[in-house]
Protein backbone atom coordinates (compact mmCIF):
# COMPACT_ATOMS: atom_id res chain seq x y z
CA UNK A 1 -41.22 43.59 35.89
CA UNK A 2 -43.46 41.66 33.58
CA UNK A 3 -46.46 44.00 31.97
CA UNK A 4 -49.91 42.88 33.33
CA UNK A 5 -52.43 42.33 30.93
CA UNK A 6 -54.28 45.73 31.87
CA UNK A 7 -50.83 47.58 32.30
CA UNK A 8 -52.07 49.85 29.49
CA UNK A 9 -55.49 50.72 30.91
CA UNK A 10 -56.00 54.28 32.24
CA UNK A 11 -58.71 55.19 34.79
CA UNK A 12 -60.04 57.82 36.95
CA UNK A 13 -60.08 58.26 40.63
CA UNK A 14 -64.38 57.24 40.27
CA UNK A 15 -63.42 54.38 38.79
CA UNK A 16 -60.34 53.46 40.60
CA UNK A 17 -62.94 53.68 44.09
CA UNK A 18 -65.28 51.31 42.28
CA UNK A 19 -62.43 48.83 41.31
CA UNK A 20 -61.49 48.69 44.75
CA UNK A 21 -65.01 47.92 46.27
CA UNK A 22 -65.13 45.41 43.60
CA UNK A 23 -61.49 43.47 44.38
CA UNK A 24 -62.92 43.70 48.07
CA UNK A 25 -66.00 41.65 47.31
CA UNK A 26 -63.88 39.46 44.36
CA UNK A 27 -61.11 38.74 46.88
CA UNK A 28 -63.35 38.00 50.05
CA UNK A 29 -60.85 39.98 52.02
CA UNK A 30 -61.37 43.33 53.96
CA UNK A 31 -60.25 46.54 53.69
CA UNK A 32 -57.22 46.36 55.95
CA UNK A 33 -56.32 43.07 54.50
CA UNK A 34 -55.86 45.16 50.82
CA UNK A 35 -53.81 47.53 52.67
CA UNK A 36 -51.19 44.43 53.83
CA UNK A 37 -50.64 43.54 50.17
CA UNK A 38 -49.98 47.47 48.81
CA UNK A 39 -47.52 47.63 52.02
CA UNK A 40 -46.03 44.12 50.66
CA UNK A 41 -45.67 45.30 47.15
CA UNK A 42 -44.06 48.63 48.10
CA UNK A 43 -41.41 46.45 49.92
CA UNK A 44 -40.82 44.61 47.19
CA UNK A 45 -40.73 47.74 44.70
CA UNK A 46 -38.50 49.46 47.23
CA UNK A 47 -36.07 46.48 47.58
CA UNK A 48 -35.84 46.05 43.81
CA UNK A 49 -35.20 49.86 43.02
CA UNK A 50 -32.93 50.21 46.18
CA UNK A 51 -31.29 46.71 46.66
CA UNK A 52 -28.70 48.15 49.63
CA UNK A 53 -30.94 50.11 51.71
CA UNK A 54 -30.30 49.99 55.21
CA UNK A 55 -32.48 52.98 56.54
CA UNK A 56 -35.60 54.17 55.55
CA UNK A 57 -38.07 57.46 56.61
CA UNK A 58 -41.85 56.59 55.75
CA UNK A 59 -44.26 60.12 55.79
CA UNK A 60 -47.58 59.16 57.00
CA UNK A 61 -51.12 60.75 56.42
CA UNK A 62 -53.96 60.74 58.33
CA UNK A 63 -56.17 58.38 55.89
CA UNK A 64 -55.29 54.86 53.91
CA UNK A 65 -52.31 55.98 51.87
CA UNK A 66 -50.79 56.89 55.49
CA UNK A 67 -51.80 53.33 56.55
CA UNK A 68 -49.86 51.78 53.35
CA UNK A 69 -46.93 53.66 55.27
CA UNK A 70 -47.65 52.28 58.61
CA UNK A 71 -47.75 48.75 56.88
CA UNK A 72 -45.32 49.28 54.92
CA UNK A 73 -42.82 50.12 58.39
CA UNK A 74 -44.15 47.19 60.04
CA UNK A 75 -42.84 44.78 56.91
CA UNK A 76 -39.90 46.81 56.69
CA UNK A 77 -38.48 46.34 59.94
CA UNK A 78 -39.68 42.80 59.88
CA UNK A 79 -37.02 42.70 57.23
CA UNK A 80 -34.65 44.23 59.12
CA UNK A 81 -34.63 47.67 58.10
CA UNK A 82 -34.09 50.79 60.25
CA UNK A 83 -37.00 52.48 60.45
CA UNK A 84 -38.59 56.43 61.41
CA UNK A 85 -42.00 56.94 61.27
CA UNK A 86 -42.67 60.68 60.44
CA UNK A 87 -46.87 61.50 60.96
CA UNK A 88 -48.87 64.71 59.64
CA UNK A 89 -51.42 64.32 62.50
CA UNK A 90 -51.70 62.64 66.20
CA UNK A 91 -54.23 60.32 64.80
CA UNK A 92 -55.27 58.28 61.81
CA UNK A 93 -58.86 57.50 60.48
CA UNK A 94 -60.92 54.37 58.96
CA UNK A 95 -58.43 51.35 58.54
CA UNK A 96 -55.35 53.48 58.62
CA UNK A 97 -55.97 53.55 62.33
CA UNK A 98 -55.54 50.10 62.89
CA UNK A 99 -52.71 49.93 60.61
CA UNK A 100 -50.88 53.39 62.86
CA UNK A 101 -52.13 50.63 65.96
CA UNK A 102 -49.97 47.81 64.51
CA UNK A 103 -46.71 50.00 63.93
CA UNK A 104 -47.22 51.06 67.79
CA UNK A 105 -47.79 47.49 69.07
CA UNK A 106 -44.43 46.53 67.89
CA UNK A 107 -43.11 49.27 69.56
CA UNK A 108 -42.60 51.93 66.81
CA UNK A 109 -42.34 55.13 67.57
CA UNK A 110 -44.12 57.55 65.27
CA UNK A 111 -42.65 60.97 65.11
CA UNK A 112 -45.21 64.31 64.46
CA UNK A 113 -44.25 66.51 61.90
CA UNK A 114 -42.69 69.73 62.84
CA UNK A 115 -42.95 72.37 60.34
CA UNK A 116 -40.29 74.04 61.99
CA UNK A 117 -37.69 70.95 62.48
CA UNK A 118 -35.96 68.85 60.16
CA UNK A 119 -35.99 65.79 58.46
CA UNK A 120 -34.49 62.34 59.82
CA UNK A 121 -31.35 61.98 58.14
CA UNK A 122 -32.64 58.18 56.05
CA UNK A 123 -31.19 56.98 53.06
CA UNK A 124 -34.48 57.30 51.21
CA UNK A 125 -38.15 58.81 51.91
CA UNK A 126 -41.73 57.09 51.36
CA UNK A 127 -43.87 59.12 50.12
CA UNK A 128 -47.60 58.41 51.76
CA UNK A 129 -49.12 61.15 52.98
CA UNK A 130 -51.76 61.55 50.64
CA UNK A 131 -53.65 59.23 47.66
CA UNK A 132 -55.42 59.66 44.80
CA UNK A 133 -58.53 61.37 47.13
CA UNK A 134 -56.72 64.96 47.05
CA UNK A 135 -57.59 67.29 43.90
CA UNK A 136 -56.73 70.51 45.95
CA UNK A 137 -53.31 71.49 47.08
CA UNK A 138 -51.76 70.24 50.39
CA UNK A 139 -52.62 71.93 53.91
CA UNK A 140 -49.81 74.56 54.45
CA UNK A 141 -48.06 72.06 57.28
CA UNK A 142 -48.23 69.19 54.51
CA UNK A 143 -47.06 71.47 51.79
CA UNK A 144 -43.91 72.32 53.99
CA UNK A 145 -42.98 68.62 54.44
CA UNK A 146 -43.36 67.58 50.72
CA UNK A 147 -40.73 70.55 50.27
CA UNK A 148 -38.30 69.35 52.75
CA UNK A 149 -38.30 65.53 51.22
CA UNK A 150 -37.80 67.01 47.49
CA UNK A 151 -35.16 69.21 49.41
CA UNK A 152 -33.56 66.45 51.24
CA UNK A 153 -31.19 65.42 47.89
CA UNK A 154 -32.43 61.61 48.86
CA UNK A 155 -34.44 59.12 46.70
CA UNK A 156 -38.13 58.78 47.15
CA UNK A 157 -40.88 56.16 47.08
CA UNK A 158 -44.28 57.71 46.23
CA UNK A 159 -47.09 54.88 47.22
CA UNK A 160 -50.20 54.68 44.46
CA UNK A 161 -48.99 58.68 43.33
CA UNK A 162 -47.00 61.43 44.46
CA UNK A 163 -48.91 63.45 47.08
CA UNK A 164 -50.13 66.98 45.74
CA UNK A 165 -50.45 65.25 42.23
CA UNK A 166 -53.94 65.08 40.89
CA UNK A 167 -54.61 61.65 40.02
CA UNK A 168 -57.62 62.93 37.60
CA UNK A 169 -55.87 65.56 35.65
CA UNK A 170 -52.41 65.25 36.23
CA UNK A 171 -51.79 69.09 37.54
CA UNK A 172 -50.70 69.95 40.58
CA UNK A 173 -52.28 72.82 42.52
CA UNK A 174 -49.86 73.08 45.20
CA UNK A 175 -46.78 71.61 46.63
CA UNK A 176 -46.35 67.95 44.99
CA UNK A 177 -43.70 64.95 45.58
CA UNK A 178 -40.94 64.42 43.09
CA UNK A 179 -40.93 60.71 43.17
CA UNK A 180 -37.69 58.37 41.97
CA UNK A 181 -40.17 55.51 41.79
CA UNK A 182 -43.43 55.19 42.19
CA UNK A 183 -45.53 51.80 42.67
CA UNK A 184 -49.30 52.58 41.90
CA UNK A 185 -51.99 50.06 43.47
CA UNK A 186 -54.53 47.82 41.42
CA UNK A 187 -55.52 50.18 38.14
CA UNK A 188 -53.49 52.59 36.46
CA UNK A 189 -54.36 56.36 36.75
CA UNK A 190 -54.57 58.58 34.35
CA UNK A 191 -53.31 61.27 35.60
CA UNK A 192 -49.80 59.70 36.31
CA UNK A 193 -49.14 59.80 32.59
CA UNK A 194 -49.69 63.68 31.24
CA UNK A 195 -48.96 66.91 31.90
CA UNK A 196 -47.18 68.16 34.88
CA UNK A 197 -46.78 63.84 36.13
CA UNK A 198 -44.07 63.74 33.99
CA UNK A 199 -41.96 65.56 36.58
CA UNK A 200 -43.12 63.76 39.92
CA UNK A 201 -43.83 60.28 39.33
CA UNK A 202 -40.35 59.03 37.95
CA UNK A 203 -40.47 55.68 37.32
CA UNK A 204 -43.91 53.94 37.14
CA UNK A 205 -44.54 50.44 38.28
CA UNK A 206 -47.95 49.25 38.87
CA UNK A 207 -48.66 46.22 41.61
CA UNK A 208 -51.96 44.46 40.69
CA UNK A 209 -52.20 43.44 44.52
CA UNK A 210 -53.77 39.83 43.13
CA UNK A 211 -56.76 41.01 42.44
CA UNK A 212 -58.57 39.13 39.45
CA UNK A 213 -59.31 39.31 35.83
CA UNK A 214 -63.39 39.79 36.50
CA UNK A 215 -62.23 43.15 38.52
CA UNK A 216 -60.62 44.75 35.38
CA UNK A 217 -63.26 43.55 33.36
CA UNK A 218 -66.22 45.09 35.02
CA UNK A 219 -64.66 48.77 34.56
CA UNK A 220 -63.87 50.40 31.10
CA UNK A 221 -60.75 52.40 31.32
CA UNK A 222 -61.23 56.16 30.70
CA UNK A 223 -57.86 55.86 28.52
CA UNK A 224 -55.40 53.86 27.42
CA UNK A 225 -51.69 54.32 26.75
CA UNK A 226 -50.59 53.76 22.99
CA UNK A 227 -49.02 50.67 22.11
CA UNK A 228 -45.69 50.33 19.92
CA UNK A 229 -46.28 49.98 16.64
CA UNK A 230 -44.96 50.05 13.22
CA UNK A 231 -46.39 49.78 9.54
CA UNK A 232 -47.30 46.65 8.07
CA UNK A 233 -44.49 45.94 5.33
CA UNK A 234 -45.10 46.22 1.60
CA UNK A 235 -46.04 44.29 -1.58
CA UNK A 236 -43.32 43.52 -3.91
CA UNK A 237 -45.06 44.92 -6.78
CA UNK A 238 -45.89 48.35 -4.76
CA UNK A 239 -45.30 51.84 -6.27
CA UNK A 240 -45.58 55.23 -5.42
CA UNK A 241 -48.97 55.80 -6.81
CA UNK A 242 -50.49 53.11 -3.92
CA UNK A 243 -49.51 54.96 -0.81
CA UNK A 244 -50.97 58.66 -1.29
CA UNK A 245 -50.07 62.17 -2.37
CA UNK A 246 -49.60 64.27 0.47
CA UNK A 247 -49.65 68.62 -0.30
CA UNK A 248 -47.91 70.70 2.78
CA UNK A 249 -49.32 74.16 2.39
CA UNK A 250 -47.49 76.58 4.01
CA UNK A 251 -44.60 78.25 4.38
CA UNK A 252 -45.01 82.41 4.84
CA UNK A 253 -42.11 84.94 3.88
CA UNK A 254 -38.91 83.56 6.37
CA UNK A 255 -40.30 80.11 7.50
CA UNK A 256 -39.46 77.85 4.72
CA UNK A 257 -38.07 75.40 7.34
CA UNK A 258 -41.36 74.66 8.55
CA UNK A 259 -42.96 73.22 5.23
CA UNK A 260 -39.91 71.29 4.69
CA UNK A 261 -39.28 69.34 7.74
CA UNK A 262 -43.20 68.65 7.29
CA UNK A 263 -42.85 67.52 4.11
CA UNK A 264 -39.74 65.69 4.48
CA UNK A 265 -41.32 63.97 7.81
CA UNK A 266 -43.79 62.79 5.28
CA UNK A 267 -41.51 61.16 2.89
CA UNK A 268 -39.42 59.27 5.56
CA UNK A 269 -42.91 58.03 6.73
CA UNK A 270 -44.01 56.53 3.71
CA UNK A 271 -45.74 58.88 1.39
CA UNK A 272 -45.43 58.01 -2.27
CA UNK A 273 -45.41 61.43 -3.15
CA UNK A 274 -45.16 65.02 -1.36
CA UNK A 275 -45.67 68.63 -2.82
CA UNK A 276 -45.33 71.68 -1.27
CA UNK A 277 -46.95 74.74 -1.92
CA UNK A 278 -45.42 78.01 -0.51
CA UNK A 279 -43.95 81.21 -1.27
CA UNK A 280 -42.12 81.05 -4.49
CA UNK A 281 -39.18 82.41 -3.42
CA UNK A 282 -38.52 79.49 -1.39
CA UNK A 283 -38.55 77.15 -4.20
CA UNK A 284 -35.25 77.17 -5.38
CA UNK A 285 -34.05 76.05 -1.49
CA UNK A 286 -36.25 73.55 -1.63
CA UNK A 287 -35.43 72.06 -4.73
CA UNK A 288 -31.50 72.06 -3.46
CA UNK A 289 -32.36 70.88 0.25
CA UNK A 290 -34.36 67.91 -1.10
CA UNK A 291 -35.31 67.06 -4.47
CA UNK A 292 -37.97 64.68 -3.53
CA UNK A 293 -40.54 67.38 -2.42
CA UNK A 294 -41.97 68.55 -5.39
CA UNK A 295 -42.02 72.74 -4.31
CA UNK A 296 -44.89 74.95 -5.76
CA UNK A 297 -45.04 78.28 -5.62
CA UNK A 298 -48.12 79.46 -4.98
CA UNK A 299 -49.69 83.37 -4.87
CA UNK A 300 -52.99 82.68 -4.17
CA UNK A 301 -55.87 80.24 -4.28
CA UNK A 302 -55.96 79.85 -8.25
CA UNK A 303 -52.29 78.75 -8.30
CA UNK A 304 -53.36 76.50 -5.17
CA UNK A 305 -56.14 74.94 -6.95
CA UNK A 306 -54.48 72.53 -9.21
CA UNK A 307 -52.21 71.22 -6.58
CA UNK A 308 -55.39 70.21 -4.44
CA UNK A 309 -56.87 68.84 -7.40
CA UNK A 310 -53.70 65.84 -7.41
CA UNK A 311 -53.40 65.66 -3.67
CA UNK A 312 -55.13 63.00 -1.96
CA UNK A 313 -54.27 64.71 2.01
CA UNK A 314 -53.49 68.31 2.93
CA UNK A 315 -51.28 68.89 5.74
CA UNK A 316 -52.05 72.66 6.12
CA UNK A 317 -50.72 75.34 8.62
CA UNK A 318 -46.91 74.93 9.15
CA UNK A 319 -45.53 78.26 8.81
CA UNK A 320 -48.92 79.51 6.82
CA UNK A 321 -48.89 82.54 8.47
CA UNK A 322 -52.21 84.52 8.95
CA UNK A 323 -51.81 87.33 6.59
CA UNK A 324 -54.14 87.67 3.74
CA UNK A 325 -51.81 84.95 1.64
CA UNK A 326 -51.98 82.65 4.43
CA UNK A 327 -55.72 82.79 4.82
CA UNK A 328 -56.50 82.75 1.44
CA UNK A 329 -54.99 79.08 0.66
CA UNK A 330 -56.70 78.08 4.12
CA UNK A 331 -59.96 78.61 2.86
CA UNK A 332 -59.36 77.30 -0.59
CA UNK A 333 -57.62 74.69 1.43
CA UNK A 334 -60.41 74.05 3.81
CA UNK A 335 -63.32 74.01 0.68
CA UNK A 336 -61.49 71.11 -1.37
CA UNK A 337 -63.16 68.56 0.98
CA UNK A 338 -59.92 66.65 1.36
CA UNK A 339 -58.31 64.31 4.35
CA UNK A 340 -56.59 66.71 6.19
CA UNK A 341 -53.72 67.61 9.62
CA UNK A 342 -53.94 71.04 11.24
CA UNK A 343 -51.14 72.59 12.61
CA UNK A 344 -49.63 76.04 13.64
CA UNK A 345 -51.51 78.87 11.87
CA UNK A 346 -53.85 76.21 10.51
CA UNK A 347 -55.10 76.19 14.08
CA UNK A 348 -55.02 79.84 15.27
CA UNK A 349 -57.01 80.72 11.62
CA UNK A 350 -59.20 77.75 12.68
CA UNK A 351 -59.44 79.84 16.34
CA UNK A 352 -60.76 82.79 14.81
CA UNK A 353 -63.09 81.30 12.25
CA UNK A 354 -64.59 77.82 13.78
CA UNK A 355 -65.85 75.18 11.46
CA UNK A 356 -66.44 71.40 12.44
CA UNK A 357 -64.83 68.82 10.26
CA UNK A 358 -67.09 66.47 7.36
CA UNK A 359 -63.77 65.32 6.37
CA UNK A 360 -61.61 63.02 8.56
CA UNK A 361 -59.60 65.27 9.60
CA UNK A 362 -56.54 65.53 12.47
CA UNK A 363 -56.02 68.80 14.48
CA UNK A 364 -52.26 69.09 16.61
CA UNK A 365 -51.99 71.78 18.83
CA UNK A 366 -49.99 72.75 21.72
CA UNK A 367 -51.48 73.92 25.04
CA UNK A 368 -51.86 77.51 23.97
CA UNK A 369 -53.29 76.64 20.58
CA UNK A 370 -55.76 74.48 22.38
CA UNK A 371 -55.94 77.30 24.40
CA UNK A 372 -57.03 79.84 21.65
CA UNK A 373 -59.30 77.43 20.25
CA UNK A 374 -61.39 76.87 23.77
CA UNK A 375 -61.21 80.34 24.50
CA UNK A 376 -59.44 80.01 27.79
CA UNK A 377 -56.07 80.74 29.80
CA UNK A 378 -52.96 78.09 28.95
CA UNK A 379 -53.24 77.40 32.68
CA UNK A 380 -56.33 76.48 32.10
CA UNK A 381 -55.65 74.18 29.09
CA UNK A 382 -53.23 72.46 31.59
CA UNK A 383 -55.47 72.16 34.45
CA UNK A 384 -57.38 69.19 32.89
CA UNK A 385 -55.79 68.36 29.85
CA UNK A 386 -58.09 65.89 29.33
CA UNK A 387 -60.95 67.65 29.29
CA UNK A 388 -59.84 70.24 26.95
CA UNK A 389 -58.46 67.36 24.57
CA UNK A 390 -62.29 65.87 24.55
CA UNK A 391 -63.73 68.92 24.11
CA UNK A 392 -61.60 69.91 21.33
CA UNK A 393 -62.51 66.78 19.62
CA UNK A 394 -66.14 67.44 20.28
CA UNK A 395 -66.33 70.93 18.88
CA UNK A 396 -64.64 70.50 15.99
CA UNK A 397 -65.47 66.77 14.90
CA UNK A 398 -62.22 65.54 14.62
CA UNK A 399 -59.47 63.99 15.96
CA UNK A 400 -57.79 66.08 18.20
CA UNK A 401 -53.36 65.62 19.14
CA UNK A 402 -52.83 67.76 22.45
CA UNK A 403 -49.31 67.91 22.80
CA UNK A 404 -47.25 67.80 25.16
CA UNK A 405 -45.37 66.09 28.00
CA UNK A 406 -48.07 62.68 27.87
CA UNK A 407 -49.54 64.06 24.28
CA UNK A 408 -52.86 62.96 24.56
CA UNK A 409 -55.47 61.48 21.27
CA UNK A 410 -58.98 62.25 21.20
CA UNK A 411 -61.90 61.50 18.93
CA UNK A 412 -65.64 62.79 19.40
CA UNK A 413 -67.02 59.90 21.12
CA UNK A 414 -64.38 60.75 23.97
CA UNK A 415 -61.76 57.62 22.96
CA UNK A 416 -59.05 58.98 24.49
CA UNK A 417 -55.15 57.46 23.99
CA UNK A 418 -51.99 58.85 26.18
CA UNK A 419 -48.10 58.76 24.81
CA UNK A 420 -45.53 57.59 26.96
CA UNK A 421 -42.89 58.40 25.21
CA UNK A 422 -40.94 61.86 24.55
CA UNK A 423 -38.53 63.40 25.75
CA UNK A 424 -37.96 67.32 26.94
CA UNK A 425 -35.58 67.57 24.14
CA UNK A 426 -38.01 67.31 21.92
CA UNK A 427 -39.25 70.84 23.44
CA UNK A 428 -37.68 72.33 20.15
CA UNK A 429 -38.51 74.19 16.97
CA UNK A 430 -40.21 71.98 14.11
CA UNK A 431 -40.92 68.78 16.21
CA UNK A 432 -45.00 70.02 15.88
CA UNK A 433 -44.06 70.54 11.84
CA UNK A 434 -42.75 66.27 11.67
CA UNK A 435 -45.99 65.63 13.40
CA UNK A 436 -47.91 67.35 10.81
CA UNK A 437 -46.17 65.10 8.41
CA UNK A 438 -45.94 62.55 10.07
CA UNK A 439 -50.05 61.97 10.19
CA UNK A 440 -50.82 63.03 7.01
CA UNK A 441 -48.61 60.32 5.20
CA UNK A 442 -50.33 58.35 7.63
CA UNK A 443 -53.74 59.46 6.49
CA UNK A 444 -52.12 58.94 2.85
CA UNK A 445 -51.30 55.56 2.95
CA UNK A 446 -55.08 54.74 3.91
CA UNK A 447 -55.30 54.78 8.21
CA UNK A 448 -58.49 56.53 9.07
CA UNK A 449 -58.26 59.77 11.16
CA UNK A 450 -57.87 58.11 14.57
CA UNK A 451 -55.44 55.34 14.02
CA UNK A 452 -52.97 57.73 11.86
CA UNK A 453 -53.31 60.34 14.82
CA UNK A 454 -51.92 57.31 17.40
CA UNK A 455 -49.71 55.63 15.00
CA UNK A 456 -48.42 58.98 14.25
CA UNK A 457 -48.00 60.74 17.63
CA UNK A 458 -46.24 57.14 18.60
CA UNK A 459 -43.71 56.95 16.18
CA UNK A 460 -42.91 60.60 16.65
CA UNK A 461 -41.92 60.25 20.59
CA UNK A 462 -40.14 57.21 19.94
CA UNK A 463 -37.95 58.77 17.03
CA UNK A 464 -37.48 61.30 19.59
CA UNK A 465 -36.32 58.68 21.93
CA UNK A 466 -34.09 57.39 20.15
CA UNK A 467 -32.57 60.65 18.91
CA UNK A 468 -32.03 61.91 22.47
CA UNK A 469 -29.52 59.03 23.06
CA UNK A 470 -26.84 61.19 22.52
CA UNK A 471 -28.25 63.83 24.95
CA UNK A 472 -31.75 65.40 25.29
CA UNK A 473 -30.47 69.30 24.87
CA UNK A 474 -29.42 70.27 21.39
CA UNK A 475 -31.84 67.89 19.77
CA UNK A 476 -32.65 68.89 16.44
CA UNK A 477 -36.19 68.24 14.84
CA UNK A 478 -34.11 66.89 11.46
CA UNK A 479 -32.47 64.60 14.03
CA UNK A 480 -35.34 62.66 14.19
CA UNK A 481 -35.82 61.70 10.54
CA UNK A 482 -33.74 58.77 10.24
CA UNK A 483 -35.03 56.73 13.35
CA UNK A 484 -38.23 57.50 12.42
CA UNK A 485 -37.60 55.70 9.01
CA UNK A 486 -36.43 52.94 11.15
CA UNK A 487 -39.70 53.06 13.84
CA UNK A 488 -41.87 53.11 10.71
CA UNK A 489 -41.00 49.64 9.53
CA UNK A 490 -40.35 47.81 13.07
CA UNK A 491 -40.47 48.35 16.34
CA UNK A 492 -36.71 46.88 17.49
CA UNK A 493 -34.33 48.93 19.24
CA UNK A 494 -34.09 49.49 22.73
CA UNK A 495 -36.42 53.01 23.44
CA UNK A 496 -38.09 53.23 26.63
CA UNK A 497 -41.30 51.41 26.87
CA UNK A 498 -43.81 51.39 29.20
CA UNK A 499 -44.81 48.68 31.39
């Protein structure tokens, strides 16, 4: 389906309420009225993913995503589907009630949940028992159900977001839908897009309902989702001197690999020129492996100095270690004043000794990096990703990468991007070391902290996208090299975009 014009705009739950109120007054319509169209436009998204469907089980809660469901039966068997009405509770509240009234009046039947019985044997389940209200996990009965549809080996319709899934933060606390498809009402949410959402929602299409242009424009989104982009091509009379001289500084006893898939992610996206600096018995592998990194090798922070002196961005941490080598060239590092990216032991060292940035400078942990830097639990990373993305950002003055399934961008005014690419194959040794690279030739080649951070994190999922075509398990980090080379200088092929 055609991307609407505020397709990439990300909100919260707040502002989602607010939007609604608004499309109320915009619309002149009421409340039950609003519910009609969602109903409509989950018919529609259910007759476009499932064109064959004869028979249909819609899951009903007690408030107005349960009265989506009760709509959505009515228009459904208006179309001459079979349909079974399943309910959590005996009675529905607010304008749900009138839509559980209109089911009845035609003479459905509505069915109470047993937690004891089973499932009616449908060729796919709705999802709407619960909307983007519930932050807390689902009542012991509901939980039970949700279980018994992801059970049930049939697809599934989530309406607005799979129930149990947080539409803030994107974690689920209890028992959550695994969704085929799910059609989200009015505004995106930002919690369909990160953490554990990439598991439940399946495919994402969002159904504007009609409401107008004034609606979207009264409500700044919390986030956005990145764009596809590419590099703007080069001058004829270019040469290596005009786009930057990135030095990778890394690369402890045993982990040469992770200096030179960073460096060599920096060459393929665009760098003039790369050095490494690393242990110097890792030179000569270097050298053979690929002549284009110039390899240093370094025993300390006066052999480190000179290399600083030619480099015009540091990409510091992959492999460093945090042994008294390691932290010596991270403080030399550190006190050069240069454009830098943070990775790996970059970060943990940073975790131990916390600085804010004066330099524009790009920080890419994981969730337990994040996690060391905050001073908190993983879980607790992962609770609110965005929260501990912003607050990253915050402390440290920079632009923070939190990666992961959704990586998410922050700066320290609380701009906040979301990926929506990736792929679980990338959940592999050395992807975080191309990222590292990856930014700082970004940063090299003259994009400020922010934009190389987005441009970056967005070309690396979509290399990885495009690597995974011959199978997400077995991907290789070095497998992503080549389409990244491609990404860098347009953005045709045939990855998965968003809508």
């Amino acid at each position: 389906m055609p991307a609407h014009p505020y397709s990439r705009h990300l909100h919260t739950v707040e502002q989602v309420r607010v939007m609604e109120r608004a499309a109320l007054a915009a619309l002149g319509i009421s409340g039950p009225a609003l519910m009609r169209r969602a109903a409509s436009a989950a018919l529609n998204s259910l007759r476009r993913a499932w064109p064959q469907l004869q028979h249909v089980c819609i899951h009903c809660g007690p408030g107005n995503n349960g009265g989506d469901g009760f709509l959505l039966a009515v228009l459904a068997r208006e179309a001459g589907l079979q349909v079974e009405l399943v309910a959590l509770t005996a009675a529905s509240h607010g304008d749900a009630a009138a839509a559980r009234t209109a089911w009845e009046a035609g003479g459905g039947r509505v069915r109470l949940w047993d937690a004891h019985g089973e499932l009616p044997d449908a060729e796919l389940h709705v999802d709407a028992l619960y909307g983007i209200g519930l932050n807390r996990a689902p009542e012991p009965d509901a939980a039970r159900l949700i279980e018994a549809i992801n059970r049930s080996g049939r697809p599934v319709l989530a309406l607005d977001i799979p129930s149990g899934l947080d539409a803030d933060t994107g974690h689920c606390p209890g028992a959550a839908i695994r969704a085929d498809v799910t059609v989200t009402f009015i505004a995106g949410k930002r919690g369909l897009h990160s953490g554990r959402a990439a598991d439940q929602v399946g495919m994402l299409e969002l159904a504007t309902l009609g409401v107008p242009d004034s609606v979207y424009a009264g409500v700044l989104p919390d986030a956005q989702l990145l764009a596809a982009e590419a590099l703007p091509p080069r001058t004829r009379c270019a040469n290596k001197g005009n786009y930057g001289h990135v030095l990778v500084i890394g690369g402890e006893h045993g982990m040469a690999g992770a200096v030179r898939l960073a460096g060599e992610s920096a060459l393929r996206a665009g760098a003039g020129l790369v050095s490494v600096a690393t242990r110097a018995g890792h030179v000569g592998a270097l050298n053979a492996a690929r002549p284009e990194l110039m390899a240093h090798g370094v025993d300390g922070p006066q052999a480190l100095a000179p290399l600083l002196e030619r480099a015009s961005v540091l990409a510091l941490g992959p492999g460093l270690g945090q042994g008294a080598w390691g932290h010596a060239l991270w403080l030399t590092a550190l006190e050069a004043g240069k454009p830098l990216v943070l990775d790996a032991d970059g970060l943990n060292l940073l975790a131990h000794e916390p600085r804010r940035f004066a330099v524009p400078a790009v920080l890419t942990p994981h969730p337990g990096e994040a996690a060391r830097l905050l001073g908190v639990a993983t879980a607790a990373v992962e609770q609110d990703r965005f929260a501990a993305v912003r607050e990253l950002a915050r402390r440290h003055d920079a632009v923070v990468v939190l990666k992961g399934a959704g990586s998410l961008v922050a700066d320290p005014d609380g701009r906040l991007d979301v990926c929506p690419w990736g792929n679980p194959g990338m959940a592999s040794g050395g992807m975080g070391d191309l990222l590292t690279g990856i930014v700082a030739a970004l940063l090299a080649q003259g994009c400020n902290a922010w934009r190389a951070a987005c441009l970056g994190v967005g070309l690396h999922a979509r290399a990885g996208d495009r690597a995974a075509r011959q199978g997400e398990r077995g991907l290789l980090a070095s497998d992503l090299l080549i389409p990244l080379q491609a990404l860098g200088n347009d953005v045709t092929g045939h990855e998965r975009e968003h809508d």
